[in-house]
Protein backbone atom coordinates (compact mmCIF):
# COMPACT_ATOMS: atom_id res chain seq x y z
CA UNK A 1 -22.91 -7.48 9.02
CA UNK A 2 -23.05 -7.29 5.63
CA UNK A 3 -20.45 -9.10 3.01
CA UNK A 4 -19.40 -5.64 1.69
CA UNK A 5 -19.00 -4.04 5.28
CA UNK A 6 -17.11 -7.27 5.97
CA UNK A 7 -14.90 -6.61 2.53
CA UNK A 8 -14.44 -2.88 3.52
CA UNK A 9 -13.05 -4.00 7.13
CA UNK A 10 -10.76 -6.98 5.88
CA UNK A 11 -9.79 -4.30 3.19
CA UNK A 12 -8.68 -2.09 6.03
CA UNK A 13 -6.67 -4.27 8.07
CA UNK A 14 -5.15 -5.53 5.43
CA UNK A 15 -4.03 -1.73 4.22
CA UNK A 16 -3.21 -1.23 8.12
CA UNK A 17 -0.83 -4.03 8.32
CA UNK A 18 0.94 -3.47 5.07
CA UNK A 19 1.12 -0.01 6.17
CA UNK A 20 2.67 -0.24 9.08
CA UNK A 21 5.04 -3.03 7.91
CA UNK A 22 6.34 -0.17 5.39
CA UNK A 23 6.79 2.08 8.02
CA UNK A 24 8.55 -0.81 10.07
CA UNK A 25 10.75 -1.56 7.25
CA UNK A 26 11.32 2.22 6.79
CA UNK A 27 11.86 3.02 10.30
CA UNK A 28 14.29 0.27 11.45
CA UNK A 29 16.43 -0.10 7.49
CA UNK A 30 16.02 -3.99 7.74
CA UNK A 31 13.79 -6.09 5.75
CA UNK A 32 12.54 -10.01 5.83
CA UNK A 33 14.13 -11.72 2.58
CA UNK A 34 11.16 -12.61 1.50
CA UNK A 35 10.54 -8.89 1.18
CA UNK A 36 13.82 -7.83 -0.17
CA UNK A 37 14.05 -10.49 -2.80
CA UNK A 38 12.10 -8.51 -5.42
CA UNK A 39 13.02 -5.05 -4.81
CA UNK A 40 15.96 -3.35 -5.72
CA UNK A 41 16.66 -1.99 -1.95
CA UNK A 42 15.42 -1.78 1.34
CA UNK A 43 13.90 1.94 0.82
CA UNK A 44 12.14 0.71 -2.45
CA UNK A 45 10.52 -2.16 -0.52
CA UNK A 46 9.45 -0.14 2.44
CA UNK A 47 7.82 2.72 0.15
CA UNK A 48 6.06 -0.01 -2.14
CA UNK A 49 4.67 -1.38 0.95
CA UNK A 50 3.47 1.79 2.94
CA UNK A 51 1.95 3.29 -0.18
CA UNK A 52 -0.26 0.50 -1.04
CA UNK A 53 -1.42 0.05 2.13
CA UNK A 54 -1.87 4.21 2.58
CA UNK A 55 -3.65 3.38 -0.47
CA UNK A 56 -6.02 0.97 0.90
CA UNK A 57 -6.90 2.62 3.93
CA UNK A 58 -8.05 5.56 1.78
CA UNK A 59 -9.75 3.53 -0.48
CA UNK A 60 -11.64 2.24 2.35
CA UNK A 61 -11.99 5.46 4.23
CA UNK A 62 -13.29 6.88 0.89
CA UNK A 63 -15.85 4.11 0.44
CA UNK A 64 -17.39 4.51 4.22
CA UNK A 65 -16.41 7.86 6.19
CA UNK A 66 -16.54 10.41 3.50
CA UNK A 67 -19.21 11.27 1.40
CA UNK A 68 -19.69 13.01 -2.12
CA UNK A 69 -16.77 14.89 -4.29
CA UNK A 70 -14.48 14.26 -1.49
CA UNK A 71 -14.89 10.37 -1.62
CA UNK A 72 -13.96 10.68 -4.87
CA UNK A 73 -10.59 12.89 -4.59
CA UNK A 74 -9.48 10.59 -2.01
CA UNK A 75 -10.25 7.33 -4.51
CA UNK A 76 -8.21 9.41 -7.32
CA UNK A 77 -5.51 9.98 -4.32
CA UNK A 78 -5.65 6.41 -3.71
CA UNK A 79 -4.95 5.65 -7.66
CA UNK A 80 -2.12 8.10 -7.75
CA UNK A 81 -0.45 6.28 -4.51
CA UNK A 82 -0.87 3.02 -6.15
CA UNK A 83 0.62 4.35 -9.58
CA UNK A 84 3.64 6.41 -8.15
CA UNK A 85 4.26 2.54 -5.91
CA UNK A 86 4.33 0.48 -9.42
CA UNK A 87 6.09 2.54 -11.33
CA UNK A 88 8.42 4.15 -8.97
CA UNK A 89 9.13 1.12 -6.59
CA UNK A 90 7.81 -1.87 -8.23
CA UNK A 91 9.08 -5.15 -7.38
CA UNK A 92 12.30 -6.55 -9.68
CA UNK A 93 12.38 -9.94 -11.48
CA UNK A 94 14.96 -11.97 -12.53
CA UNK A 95 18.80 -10.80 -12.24
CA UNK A 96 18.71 -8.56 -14.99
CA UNK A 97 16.56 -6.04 -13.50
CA UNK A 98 19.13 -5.32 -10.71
């Protein structure tokens, strides 16, 4: 196995867990605290969460399954998710932001 196969899978399970702890969080309404600290709600937290890791499954997806001009509308998909999570949902700081 080579280091970037091994990058692309660690990327992957990493985007699969974070994934499906969005969906978790999204699913059940209830967060860790950890989690909840430095969003404004529990929906915000949940959708930051699934779209960056819906983000870096395609990413990965992108990078190994599919080939040509579609590997590189899923990549720009997977830019868009990321963009729509920090700027729509991004994590609060401090208690002015609330």
């Amino acid at each position: 196995m080579t280091l970037g196969t091994a990058t692309l899978l660690v990327g992957g399970a990493i985007g699969l867990f974070l994934a499906v702890f969005g969906a978790a969080i999204l699913v059940t309404g209830r967060a860790p605290a950890s989690a909840l600290r430095n969003f404004a709600g529990v929906r915000a937290a949940a959708l930051y969460y699934l779209l960056f890791g819906l983000a870096l499954l395609l990413m990965v997806l992108g990078q190994t399954l599919i080939a040509g001009a579609a590997s590189l509308v899923v990549g720009a998909l997977a830019v868009a998710m990321v963009g729509v999570a920090v700027v729509r949902y991004r994590p609060r700081r401090g208690k002015g932001d609330r």
